[in-house]
N, C-alpha and C. Protein backbone atom coordinates (compact mmCIF):
# COMPACT_ATOMS: atom_id res chain seq x y z
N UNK A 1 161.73 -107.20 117.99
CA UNK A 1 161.08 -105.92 117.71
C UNK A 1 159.57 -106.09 117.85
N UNK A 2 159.13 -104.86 118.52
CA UNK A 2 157.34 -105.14 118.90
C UNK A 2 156.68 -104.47 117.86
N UNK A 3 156.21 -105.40 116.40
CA UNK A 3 155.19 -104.47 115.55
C UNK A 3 154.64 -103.85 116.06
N UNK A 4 153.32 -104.18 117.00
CA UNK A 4 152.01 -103.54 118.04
C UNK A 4 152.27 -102.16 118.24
N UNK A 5 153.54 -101.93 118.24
CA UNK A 5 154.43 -100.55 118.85
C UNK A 5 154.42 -99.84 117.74
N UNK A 6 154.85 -100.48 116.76
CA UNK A 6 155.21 -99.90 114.88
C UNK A 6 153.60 -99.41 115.19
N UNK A 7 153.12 -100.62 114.70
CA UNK A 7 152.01 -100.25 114.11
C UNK A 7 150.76 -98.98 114.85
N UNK A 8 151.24 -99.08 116.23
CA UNK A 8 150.41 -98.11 117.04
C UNK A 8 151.14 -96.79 116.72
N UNK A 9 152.29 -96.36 116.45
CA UNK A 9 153.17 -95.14 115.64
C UNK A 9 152.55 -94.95 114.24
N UNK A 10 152.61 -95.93 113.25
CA UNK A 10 152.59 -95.65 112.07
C UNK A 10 151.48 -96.36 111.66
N UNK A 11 150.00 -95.87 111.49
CA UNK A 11 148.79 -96.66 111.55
C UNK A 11 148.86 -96.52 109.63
N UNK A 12 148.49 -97.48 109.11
CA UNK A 12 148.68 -97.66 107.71
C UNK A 12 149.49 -97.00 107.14
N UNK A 13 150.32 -96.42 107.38
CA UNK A 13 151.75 -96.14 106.45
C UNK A 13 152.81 -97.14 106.33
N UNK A 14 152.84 -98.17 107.21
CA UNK A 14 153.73 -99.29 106.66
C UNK A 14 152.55 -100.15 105.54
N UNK A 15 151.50 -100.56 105.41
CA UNK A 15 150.40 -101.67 105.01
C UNK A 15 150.87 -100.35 103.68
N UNK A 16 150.15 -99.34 103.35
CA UNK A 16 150.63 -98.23 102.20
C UNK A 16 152.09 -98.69 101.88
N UNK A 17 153.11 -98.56 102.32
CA UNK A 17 154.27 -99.09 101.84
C UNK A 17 154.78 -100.69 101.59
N UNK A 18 154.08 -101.35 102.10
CA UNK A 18 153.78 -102.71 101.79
C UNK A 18 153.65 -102.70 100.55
N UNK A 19 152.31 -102.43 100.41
CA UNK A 19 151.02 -102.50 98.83
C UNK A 19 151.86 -101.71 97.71
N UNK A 20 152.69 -100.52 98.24
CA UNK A 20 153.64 -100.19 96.80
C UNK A 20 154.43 -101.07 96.69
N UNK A 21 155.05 -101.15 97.46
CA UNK A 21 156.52 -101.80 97.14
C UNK A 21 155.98 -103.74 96.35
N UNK A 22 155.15 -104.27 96.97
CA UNK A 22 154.37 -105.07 95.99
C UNK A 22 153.90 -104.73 94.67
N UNK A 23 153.45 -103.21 94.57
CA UNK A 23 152.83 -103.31 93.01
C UNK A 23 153.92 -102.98 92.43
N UNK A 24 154.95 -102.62 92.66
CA UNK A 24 156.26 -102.29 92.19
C UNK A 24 156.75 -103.26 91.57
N UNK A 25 157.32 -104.16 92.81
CA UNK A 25 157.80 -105.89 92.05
C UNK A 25 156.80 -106.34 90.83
N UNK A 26 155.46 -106.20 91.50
CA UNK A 26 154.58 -107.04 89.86
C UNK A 26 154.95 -106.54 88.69
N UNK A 27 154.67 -104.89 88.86
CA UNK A 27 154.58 -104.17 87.52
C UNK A 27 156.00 -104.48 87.22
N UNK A 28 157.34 -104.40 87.94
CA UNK A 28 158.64 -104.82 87.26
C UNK A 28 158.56 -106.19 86.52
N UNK A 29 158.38 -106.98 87.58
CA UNK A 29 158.07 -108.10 86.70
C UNK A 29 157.71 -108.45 85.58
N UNK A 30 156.66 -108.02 85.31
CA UNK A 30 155.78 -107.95 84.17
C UNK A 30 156.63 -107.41 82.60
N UNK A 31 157.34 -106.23 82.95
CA UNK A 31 157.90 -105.36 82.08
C UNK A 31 158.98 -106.63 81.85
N UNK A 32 160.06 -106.98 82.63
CA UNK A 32 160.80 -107.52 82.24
C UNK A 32 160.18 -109.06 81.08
N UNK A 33 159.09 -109.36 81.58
CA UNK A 33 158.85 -110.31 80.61
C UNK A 33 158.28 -109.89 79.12
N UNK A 34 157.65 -109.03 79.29
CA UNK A 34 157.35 -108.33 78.46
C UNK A 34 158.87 -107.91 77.19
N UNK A 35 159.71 -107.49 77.62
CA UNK A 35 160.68 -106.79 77.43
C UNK A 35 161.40 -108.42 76.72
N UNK A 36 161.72 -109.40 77.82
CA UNK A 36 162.33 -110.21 77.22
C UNK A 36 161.38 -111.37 75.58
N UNK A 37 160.39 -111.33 76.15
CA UNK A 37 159.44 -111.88 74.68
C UNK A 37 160.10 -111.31 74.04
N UNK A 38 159.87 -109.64 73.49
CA UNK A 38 160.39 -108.59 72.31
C UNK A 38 161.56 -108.86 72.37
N UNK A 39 162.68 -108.66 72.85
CA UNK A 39 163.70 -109.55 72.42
C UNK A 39 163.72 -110.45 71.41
N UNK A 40 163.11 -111.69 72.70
CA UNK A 40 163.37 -113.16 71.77
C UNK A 40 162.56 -112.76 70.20
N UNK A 41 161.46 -112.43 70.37
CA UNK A 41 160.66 -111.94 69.48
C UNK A 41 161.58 -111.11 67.98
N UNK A 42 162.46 -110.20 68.62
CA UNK A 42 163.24 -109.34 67.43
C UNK A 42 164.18 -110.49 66.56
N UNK A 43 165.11 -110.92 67.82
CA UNK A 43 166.22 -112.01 67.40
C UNK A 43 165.48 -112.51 66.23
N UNK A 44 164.91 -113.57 66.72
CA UNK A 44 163.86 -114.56 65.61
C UNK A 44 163.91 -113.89 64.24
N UNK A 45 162.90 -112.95 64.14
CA UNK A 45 162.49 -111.56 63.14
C UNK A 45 163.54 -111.88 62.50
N UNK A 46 164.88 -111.47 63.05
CA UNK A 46 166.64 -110.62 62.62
C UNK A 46 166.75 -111.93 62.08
N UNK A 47 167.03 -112.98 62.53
CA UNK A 47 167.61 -114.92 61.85
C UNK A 47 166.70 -114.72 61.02
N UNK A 48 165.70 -114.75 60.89
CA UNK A 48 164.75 -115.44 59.58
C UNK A 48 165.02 -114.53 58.59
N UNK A 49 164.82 -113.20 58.34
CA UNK A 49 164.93 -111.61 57.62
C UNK A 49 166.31 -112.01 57.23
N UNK A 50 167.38 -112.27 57.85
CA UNK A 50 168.69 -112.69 57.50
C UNK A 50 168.93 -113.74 56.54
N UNK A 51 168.40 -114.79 57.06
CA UNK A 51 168.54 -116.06 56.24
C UNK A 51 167.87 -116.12 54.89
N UNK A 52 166.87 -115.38 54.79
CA UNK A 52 166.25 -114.82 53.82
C UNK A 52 167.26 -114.41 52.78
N UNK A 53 167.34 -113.00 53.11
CA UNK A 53 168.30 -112.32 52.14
C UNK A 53 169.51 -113.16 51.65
N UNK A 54 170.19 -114.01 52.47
CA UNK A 54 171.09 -114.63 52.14
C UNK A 54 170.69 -115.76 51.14
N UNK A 55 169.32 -116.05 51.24
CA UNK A 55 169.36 -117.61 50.05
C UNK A 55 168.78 -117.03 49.50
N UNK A 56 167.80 -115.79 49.42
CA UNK A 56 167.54 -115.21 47.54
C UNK A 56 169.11 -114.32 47.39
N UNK A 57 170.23 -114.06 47.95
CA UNK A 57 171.27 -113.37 47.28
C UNK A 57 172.55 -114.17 46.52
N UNK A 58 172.21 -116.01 47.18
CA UNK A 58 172.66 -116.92 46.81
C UNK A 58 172.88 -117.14 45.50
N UNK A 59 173.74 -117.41 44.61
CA UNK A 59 173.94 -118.37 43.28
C UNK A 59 173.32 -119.12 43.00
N UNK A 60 172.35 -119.37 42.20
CA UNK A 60 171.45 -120.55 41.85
C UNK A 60 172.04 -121.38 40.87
N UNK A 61 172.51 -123.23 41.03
CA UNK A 61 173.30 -123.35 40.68
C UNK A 61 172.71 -123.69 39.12
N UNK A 62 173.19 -123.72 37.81
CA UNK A 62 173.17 -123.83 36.87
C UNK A 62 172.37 -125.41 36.08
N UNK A 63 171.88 -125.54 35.10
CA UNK A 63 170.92 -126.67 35.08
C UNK A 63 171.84 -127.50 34.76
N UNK A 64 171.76 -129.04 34.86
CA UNK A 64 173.02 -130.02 34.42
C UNK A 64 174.22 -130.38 35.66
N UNK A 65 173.71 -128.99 37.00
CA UNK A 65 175.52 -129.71 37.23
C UNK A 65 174.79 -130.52 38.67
């Protein structure tokens, strides 16, 4: 296929669709990491907040035994 040909048809509308479809991938990118931190980030939060409640709801065992 002869770009020279593309490109003499479509003078910066492919380089324009290039440059989106690139800021597209970044900005996805980005979100997904973003997105997955908060995740890991909540989990964590949820185990610790959990484990919590569970050893102050615990039995404290009695003096002597």
């Amino acid at each position: 296929m002869d770009f020279r040909a593309l490109a003499a048809i479509d003078k910066g509308g492919l380089v324009m669709f290039s440059l989106v479809c690139l800021t597209l991938l970044i900005v996805l990118r980005l979100v997904i990491d973003v997105a997955a931190k908060l995740i890991f980030f909540l989990v964590i939060v949820v185990r610790a907040s959990a484990a919590t409640i569970t050893w102050h709801d615990a039995p404290r065992p009695r003096a002597g035994q």
